[in-house]
PDB file of N, CA and C in Angstrom:
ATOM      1  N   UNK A   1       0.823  -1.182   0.000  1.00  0.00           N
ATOM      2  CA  UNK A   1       0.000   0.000   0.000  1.00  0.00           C
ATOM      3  C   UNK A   1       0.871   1.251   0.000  1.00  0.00           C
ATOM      4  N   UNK A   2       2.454   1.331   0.839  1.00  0.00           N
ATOM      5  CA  UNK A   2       2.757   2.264   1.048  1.00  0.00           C
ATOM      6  C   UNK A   2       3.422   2.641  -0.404  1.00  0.00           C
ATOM      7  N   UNK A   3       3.891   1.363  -0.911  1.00  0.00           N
ATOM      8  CA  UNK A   3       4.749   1.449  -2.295  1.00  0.00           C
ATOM      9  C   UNK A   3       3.552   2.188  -3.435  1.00  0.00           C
ATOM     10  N   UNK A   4       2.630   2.022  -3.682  1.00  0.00           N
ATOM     11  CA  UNK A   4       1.773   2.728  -4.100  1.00  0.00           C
ATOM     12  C   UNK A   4       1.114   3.626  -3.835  1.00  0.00           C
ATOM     13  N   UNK A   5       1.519   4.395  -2.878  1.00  0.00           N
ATOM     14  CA  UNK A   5       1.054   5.561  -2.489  1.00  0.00           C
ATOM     15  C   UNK A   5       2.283   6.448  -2.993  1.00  0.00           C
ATOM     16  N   UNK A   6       3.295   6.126  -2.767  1.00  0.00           N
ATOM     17  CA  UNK A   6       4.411   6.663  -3.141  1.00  0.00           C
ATOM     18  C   UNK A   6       5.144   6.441  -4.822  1.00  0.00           C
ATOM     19  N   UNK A   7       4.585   5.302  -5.028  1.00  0.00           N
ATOM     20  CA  UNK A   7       4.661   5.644  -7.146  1.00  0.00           C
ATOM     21  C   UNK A   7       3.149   6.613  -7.378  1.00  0.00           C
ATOM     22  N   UNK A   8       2.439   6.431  -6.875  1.00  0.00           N
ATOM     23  CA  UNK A   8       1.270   7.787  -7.455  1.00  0.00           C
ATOM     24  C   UNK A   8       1.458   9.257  -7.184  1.00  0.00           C
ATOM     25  N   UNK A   9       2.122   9.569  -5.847  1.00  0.00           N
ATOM     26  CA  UNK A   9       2.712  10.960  -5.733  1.00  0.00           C
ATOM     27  C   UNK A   9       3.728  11.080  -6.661  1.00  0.00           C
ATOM     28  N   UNK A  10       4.904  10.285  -7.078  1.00  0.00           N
ATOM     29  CA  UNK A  10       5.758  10.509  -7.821  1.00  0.00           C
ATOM     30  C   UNK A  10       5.207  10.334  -9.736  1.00  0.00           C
ATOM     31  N   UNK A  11       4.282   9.668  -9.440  1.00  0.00           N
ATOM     32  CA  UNK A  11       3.997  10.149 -11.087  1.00  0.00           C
ATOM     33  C   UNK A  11       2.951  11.560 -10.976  1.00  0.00           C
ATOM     34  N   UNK A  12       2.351  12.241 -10.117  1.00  0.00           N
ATOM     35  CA  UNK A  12       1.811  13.356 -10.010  1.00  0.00           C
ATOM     36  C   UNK A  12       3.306  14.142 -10.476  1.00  0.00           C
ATOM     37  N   UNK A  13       3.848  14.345  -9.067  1.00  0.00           N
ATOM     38  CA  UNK A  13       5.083  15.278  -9.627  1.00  0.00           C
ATOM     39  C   UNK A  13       5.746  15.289 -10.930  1.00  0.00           C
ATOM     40  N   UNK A  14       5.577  14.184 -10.899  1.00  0.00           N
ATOM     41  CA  UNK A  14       6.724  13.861 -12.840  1.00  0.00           C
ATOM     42  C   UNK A  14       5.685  14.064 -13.520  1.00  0.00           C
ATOM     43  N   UNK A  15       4.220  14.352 -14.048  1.00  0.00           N
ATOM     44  CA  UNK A  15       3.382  14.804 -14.823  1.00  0.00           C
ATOM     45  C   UNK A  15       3.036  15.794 -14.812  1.00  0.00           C
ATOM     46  N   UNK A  16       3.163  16.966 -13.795  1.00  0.00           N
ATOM     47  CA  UNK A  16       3.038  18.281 -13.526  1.00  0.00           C
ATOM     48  C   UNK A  16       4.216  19.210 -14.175  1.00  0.00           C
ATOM     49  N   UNK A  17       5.737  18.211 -13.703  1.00  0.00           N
ATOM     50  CA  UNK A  17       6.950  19.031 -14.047  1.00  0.00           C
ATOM     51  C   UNK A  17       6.607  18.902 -15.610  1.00  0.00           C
ATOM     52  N   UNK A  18       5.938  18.438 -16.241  1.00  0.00           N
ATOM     53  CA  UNK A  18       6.072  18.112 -18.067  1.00  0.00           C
ATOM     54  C   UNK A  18       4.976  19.272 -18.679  1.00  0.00           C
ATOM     55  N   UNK A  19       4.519  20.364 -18.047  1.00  0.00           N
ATOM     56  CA  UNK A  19       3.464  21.012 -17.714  1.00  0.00           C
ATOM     57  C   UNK A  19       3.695  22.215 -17.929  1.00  0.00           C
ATOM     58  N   UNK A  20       4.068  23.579 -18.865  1.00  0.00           N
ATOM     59  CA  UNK A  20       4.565  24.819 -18.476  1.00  0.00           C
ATOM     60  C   UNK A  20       3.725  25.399 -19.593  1.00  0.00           C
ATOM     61  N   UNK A  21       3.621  26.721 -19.703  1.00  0.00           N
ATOM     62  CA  UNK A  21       3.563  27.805 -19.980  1.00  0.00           C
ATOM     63  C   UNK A  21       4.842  28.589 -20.762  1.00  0.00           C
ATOM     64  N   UNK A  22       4.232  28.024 -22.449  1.00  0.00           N
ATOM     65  CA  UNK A  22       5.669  28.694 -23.575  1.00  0.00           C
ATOM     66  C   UNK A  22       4.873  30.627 -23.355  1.00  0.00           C
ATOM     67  N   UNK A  23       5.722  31.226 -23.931  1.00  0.00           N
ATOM     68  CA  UNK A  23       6.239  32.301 -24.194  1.00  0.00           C
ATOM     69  C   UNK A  23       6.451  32.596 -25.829  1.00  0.00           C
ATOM     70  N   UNK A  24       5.243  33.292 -26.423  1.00  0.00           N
ATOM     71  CA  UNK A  24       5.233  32.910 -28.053  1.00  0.00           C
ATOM     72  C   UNK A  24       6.212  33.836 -28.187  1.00  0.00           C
ATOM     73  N   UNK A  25       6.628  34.843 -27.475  1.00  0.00           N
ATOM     74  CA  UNK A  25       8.260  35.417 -28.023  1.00  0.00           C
ATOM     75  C   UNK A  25       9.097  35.283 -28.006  1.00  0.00           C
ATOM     76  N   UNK A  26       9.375  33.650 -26.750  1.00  0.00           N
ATOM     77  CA  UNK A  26      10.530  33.185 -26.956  1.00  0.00           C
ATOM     78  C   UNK A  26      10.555  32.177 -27.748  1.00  0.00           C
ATOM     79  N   UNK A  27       9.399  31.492 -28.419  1.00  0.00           N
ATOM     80  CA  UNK A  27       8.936  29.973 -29.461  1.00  0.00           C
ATOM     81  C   UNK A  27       9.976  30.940 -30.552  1.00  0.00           C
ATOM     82  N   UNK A  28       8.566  31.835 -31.167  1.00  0.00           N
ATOM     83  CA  UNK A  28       8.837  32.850 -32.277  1.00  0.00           C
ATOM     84  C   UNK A  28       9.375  34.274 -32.587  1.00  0.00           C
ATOM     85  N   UNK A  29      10.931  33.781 -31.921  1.00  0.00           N
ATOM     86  CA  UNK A  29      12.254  35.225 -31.625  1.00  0.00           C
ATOM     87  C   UNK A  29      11.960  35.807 -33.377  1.00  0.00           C
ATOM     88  N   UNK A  30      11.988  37.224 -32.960  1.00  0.00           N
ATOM     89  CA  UNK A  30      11.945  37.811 -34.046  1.00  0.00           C
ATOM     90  C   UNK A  30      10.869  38.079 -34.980  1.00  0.00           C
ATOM     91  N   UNK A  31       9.510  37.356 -35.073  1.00  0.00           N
ATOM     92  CA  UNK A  31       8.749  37.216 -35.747  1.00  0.00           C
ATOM     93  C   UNK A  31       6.983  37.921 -34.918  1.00  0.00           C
ATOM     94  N   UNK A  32       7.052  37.038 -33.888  1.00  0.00           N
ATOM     95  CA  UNK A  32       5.667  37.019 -32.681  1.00  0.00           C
ATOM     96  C   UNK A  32       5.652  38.584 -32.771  1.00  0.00           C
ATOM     97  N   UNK A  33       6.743  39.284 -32.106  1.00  0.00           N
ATOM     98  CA  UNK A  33       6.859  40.859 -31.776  1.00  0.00           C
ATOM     99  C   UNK A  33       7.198  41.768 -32.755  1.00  0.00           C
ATOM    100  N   UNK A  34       7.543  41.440 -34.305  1.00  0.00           N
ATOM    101  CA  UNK A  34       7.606  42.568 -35.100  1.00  0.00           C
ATOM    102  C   UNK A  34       6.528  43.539 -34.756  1.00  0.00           C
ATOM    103  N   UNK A  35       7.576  44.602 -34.882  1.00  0.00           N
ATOM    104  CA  UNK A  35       6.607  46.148 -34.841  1.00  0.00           C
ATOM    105  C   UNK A  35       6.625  46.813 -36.559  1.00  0.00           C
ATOM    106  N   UNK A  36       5.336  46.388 -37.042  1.00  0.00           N
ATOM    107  CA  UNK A  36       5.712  46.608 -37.827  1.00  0.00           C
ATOM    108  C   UNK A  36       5.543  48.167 -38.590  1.00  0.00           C
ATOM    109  N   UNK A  37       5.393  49.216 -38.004  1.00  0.00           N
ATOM    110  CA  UNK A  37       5.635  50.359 -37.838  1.00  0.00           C
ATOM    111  C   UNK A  37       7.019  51.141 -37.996  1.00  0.00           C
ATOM    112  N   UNK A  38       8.051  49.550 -37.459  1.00  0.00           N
ATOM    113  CA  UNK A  38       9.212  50.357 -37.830  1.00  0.00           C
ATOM    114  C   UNK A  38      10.533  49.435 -39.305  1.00  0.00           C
ATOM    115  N   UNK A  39       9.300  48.571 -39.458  1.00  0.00           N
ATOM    116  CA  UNK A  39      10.312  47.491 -40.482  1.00  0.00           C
ATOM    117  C   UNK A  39       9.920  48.060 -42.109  1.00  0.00           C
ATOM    118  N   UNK A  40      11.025  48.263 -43.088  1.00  0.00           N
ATOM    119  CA  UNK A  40      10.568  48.889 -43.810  1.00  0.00           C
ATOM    120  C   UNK A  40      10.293  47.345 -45.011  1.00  0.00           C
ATOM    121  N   UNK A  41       9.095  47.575 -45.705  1.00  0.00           N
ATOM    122  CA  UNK A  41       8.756  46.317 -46.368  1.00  0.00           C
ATOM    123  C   UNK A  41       8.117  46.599 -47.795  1.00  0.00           C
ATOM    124  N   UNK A  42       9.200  47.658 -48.824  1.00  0.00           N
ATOM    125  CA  UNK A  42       8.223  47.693 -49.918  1.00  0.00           C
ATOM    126  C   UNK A  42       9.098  46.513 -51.362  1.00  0.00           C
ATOM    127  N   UNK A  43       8.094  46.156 -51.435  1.00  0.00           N
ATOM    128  CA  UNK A  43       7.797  44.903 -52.846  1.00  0.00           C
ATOM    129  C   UNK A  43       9.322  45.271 -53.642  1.00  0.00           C
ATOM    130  N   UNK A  44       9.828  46.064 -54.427  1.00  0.00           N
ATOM    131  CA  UNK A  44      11.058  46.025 -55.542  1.00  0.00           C
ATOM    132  C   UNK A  44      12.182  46.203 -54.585  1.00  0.00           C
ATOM    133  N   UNK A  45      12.088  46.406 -53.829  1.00  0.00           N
ATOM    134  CA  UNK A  45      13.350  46.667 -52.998  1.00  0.00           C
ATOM    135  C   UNK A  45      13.839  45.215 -51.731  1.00  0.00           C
ATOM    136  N   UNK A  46      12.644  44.903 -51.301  1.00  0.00           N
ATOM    137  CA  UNK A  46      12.747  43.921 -50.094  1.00  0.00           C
ATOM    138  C   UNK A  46      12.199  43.125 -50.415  1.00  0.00           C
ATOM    139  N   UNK A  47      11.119  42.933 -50.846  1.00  0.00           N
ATOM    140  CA  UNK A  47      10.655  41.753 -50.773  1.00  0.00           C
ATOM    141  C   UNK A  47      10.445  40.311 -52.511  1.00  0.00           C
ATOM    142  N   UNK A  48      10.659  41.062 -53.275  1.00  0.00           N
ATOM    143  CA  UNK A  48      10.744  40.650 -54.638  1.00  0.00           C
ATOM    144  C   UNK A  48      12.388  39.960 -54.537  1.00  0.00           C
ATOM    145  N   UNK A  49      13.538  40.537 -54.497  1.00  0.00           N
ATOM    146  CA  UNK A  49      14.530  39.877 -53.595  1.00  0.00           C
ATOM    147  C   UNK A  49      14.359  38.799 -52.958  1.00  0.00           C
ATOM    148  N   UNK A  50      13.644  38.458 -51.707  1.00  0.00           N
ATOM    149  CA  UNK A  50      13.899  37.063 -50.963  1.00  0.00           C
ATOM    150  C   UNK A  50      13.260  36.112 -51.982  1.00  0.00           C
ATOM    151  N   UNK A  51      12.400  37.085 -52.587  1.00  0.00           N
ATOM    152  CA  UNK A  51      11.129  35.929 -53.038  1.00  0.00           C
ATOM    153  C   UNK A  51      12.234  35.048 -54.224  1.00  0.00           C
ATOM    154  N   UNK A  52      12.899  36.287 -55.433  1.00  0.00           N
ATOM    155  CA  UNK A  52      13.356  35.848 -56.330  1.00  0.00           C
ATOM    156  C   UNK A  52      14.751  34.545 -56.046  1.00  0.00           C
ATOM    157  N   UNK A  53      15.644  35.118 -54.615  1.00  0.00           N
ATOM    158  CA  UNK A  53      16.782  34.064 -54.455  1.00  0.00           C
ATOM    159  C   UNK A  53      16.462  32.983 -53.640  1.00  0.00           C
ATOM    160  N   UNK A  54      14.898  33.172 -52.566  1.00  0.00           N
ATOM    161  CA  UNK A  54      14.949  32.262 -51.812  1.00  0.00           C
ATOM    162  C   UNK A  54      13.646  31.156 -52.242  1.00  0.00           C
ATOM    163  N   UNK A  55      12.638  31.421 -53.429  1.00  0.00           N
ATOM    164  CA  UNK A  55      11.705  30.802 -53.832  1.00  0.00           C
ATOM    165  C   UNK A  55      11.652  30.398 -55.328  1.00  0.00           C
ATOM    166  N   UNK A  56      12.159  31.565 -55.509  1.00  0.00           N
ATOM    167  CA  UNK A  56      11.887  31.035 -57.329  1.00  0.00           C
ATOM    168  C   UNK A  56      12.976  30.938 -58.153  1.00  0.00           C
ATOM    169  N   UNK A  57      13.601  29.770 -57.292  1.00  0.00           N
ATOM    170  CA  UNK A  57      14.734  29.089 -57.814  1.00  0.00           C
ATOM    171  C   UNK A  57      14.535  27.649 -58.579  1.00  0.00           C
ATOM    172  N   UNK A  58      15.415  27.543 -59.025  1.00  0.00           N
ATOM    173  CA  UNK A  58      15.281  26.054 -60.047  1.00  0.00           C
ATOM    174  C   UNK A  58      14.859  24.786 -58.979  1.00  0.00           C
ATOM    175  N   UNK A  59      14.252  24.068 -59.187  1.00  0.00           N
ATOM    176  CA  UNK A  59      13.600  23.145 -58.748  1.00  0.00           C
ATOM    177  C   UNK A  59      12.207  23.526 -57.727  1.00  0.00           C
ATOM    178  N   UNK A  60      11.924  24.784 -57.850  1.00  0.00           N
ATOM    179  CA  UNK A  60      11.075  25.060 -56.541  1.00  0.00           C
ATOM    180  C   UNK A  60       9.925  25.913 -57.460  1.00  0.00           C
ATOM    181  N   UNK A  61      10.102  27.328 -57.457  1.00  0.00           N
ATOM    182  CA  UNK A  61       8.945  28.072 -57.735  1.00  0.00           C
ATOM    183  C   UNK A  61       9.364  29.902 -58.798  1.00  0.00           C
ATOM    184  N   UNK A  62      10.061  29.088 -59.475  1.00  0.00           N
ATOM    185  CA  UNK A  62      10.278  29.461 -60.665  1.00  0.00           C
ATOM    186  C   UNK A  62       9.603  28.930 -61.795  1.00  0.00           C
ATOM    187  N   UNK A  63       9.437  29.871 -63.068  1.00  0.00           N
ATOM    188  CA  UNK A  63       8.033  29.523 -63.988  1.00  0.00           C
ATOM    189  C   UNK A  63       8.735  27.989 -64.755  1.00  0.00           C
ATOM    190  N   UNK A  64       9.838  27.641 -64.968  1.00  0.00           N
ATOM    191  CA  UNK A  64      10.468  26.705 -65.581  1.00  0.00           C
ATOM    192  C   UNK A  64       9.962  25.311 -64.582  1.00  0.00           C
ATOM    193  N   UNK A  65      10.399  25.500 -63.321  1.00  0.00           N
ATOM    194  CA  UNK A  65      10.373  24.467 -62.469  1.00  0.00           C
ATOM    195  C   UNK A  65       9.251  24.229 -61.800  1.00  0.00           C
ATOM    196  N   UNK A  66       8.258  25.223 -61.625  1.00  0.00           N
ATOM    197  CA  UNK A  66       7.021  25.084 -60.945  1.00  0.00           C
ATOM    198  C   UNK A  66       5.668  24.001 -61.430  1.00  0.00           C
ATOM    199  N   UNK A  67       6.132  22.917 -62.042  1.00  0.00           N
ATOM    200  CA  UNK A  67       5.469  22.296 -62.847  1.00  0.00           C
ATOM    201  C   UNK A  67       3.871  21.673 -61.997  1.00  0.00           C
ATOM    202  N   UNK A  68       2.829  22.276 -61.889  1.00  0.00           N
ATOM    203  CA  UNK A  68       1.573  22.259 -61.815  1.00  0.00           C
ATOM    204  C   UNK A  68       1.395  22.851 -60.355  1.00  0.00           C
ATOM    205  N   UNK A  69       2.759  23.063 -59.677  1.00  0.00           N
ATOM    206  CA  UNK A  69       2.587  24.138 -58.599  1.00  0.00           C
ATOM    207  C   UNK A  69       2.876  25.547 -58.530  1.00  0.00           C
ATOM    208  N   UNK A  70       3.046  26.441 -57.650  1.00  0.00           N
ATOM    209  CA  UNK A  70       2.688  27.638 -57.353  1.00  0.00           C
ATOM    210  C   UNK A  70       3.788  28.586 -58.211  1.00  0.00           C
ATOM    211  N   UNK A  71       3.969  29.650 -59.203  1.00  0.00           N
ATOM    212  CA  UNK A  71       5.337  30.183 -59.992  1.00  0.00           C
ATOM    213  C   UNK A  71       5.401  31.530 -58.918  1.00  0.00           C
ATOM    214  N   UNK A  72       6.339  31.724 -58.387  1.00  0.00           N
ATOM    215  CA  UNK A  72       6.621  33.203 -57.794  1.00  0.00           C
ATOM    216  C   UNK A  72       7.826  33.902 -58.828  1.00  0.00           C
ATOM    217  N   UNK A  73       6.841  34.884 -59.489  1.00  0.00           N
ATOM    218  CA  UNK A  73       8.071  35.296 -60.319  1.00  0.00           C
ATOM    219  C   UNK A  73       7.701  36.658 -60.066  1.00  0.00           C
ATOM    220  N   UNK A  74       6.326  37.097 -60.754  1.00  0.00           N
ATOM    221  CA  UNK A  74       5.965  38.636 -60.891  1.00  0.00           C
ATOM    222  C   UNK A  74       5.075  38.844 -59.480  1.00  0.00           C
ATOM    223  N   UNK A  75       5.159  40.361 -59.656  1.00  0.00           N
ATOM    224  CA  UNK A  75       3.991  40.872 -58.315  1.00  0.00           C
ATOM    225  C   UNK A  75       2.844  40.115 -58.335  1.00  0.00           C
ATOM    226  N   UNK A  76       2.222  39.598 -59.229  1.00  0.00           N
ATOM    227  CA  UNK A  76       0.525  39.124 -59.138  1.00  0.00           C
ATOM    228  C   UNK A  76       1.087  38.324 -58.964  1.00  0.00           C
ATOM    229  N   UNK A  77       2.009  37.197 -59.430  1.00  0.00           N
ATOM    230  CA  UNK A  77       1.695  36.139 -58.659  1.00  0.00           C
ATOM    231  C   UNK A  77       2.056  35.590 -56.919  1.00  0.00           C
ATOM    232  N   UNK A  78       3.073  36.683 -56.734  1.00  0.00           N
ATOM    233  CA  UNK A  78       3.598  36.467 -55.360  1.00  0.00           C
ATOM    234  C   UNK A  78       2.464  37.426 -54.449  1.00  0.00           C
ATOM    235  N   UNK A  79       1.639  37.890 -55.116  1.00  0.00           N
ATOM    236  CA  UNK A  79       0.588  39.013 -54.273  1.00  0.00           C
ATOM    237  C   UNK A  79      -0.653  37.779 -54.127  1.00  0.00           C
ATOM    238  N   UNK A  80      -0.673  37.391 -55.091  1.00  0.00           N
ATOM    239  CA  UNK A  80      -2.086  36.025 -55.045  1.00  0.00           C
ATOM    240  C   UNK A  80      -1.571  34.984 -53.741  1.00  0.00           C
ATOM    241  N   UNK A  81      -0.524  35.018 -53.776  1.00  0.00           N
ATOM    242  CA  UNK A  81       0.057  33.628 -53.166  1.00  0.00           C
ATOM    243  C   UNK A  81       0.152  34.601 -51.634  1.00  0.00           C
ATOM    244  N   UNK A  82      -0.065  35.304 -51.473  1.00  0.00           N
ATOM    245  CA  UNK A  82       0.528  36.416 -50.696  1.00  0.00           C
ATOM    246  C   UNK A  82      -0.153  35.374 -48.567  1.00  0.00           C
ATOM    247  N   UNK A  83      -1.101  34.960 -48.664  1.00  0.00           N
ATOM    248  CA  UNK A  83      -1.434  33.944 -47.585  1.00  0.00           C
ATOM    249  C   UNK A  83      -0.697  33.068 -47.251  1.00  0.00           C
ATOM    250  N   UNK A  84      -0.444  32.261 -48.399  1.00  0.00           N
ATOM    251  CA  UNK A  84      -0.075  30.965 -48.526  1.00  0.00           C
ATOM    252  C   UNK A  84       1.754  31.327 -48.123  1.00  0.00           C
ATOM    253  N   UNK A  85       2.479  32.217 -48.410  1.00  0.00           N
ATOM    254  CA  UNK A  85       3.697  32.333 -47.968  1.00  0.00           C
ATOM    255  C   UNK A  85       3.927  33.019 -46.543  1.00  0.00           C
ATOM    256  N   UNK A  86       2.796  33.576 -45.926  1.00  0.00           N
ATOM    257  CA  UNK A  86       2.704  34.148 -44.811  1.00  0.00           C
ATOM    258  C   UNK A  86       2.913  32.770 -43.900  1.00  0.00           C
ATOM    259  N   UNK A  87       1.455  31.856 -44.368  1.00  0.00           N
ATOM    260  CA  UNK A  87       1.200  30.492 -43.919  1.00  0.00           C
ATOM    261  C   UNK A  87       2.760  29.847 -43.808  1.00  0.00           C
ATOM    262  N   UNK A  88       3.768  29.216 -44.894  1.00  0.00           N
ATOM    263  CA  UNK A  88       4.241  28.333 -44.784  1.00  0.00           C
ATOM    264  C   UNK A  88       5.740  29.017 -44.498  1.00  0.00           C
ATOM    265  N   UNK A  89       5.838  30.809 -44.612  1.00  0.00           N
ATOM    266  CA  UNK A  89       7.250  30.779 -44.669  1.00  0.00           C
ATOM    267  C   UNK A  89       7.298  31.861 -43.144  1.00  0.00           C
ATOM    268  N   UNK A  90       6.355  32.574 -42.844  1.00  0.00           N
ATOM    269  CA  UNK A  90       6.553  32.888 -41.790  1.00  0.00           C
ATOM    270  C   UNK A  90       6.132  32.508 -40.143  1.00  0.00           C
ATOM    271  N   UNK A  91       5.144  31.715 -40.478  1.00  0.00           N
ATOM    272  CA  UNK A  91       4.428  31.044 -39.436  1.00  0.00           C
ATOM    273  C   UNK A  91       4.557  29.730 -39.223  1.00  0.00           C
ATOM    274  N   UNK A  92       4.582  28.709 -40.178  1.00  0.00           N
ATOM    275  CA  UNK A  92       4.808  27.321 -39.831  1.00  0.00           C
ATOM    276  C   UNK A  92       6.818  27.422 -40.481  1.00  0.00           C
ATOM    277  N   UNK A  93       7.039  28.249 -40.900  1.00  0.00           N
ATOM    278  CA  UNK A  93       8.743  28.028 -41.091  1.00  0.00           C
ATOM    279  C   UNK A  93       9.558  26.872 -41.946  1.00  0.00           C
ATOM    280  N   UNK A  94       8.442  26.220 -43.109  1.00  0.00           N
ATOM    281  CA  UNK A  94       8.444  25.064 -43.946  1.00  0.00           C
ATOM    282  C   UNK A  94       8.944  25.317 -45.404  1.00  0.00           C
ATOM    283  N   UNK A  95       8.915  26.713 -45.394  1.00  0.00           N
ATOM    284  CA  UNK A  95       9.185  27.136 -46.986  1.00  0.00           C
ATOM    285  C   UNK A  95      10.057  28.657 -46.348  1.00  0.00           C
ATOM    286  N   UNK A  96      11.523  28.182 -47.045  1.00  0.00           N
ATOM    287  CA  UNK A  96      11.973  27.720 -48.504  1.00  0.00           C
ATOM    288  C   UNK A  96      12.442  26.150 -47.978  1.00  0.00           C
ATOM    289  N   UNK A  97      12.218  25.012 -48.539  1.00  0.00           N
ATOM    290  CA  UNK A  97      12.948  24.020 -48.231  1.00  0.00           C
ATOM    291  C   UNK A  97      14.238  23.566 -48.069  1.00  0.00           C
ATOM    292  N   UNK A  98      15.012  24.559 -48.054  1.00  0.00           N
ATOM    293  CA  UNK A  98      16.606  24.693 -48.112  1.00  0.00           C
ATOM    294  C   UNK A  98      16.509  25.329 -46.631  1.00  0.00           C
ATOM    295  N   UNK A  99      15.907  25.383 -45.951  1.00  0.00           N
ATOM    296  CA  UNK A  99      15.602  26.272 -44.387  1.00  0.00           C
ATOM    297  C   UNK A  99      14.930  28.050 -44.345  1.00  0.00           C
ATOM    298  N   UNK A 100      14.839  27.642 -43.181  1.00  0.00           N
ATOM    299  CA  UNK A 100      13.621  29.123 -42.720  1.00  0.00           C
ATOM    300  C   UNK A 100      14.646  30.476 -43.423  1.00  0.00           C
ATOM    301  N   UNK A 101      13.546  31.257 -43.548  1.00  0.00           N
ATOM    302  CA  UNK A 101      14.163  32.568 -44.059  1.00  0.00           C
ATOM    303  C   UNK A 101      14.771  33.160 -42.220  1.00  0.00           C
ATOM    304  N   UNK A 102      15.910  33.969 -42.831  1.00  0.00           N
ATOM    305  CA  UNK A 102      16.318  35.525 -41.819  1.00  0.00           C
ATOM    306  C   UNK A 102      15.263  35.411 -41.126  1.00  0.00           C
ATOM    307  N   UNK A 103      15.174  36.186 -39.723  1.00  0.00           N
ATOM    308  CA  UNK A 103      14.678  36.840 -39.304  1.00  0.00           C
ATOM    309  C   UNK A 103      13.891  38.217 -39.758  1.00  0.00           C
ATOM    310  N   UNK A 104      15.202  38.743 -40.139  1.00  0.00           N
ATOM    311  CA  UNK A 104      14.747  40.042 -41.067  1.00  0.00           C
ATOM    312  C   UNK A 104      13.782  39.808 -41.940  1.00  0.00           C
ATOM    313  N   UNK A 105      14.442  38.529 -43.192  1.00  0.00           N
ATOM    314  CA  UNK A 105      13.577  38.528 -44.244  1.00  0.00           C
ATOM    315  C   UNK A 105      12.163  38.204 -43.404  1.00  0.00           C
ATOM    316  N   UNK A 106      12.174  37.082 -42.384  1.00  0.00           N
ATOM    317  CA  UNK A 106      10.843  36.882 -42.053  1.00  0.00           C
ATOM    318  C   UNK A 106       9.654  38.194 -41.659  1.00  0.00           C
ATOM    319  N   UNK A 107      10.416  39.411 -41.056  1.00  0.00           N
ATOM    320  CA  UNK A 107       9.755  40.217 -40.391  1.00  0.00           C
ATOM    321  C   UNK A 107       9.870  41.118 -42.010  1.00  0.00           C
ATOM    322  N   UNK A 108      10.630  40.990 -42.687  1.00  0.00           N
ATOM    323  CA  UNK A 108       9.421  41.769 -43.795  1.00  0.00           C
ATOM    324  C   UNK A 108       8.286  41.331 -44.498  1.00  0.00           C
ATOM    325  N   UNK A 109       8.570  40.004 -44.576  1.00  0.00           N
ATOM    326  CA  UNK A 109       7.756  39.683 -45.614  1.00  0.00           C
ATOM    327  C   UNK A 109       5.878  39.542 -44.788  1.00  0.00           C
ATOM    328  N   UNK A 110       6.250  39.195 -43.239  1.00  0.00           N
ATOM    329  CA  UNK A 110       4.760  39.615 -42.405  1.00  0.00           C
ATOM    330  C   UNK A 110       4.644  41.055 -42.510  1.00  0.00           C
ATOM    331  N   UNK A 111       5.540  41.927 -42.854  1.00  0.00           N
ATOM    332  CA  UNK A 111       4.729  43.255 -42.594  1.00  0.00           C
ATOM    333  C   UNK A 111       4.467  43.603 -43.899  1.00  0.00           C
ATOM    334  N   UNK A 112       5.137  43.456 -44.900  1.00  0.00           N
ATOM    335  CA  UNK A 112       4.545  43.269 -46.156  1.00  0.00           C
ATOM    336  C   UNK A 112       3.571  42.774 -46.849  1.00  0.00           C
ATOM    337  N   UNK A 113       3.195  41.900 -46.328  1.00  0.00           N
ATOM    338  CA  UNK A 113       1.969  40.754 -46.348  1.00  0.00           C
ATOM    339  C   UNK A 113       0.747  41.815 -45.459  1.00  0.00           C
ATOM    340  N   UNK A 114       0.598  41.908 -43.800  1.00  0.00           N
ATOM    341  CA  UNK A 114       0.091  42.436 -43.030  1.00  0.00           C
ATOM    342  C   UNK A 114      -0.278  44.118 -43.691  1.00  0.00           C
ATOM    343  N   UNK A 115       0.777  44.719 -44.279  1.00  0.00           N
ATOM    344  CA  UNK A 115       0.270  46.097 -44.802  1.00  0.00           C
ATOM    345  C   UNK A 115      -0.477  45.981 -46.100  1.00  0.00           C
ATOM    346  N   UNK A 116      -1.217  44.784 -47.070  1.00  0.00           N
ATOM    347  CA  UNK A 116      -1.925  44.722 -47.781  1.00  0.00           C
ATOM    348  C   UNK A 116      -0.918  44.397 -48.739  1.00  0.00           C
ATOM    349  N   UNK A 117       0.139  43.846 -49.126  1.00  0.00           N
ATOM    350  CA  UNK A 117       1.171  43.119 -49.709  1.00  0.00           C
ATOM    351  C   UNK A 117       0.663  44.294 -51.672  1.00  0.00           C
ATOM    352  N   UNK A 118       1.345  45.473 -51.128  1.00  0.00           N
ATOM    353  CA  UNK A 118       1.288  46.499 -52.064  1.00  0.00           C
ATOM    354  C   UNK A 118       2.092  46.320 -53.201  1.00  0.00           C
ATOM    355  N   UNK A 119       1.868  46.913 -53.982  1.00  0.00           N
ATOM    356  CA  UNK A 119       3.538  46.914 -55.099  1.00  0.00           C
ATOM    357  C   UNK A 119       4.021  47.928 -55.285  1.00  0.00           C
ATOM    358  N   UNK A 120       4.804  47.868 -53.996  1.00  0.00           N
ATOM    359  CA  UNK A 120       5.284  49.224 -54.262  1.00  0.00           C
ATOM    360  C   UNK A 120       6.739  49.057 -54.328  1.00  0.00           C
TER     361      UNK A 120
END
């Protein structure tokens, strides 16, 4: 009886310690807390850049290689897609498949996206 009183307190404790409270700014450094008030994010300058070296490269999402999937080449099409890269490259961190973008790049391309993904 006593031996089982004492494995049930100890699996309480050992199931409690497995138990915490994340911190989405320390999960998502750099990204959770952009201010984006002060990140500058316009389309020919910043963001057409990541898109062109880090997406629409040969085998991925370039018009040659994009064969029945998504082409990021021009503004409409990276403005259409404009969710779907929020989705997979700043939030789930899955695209580019060669690994996650910068920080930086990540925090432009949400405030770029977030300010109505303009062409400017």
């Amino acid at each position: 009886m006593r031996v089982r009183l004492i494995f049930f307190i100890a699996l309480f404790i050992l199931s409690g310690a497995g138990c915490y409270y994340d911190k989405e700014e320390l999960l998502y450094a750099g990204t959770a807390t952009v201010d984006c008030t002060t990140v500058v994010a316009k389309f020919g300058v910043d963001i057409s850049p990541i898109i062109q070296s880090k997406c629409a490269t040969a085998g991925c999402h370039s018009a040659a290689a994009a064969a029945g999937g998504s082409v990021l080449v021009s503004y409409a099409q990276i403005a259409g897609q404009a969710s779907r890269i929020m989705q997979r490259s700043v939030v789930d961190k899955t695209m580019p498949t060669s690994g996650p973008l910068l920080p930086a790049e990540i925090a432009k391309l949400k405030c770029w996206i977030s300010s109505g993904a303009l062409n400017n």
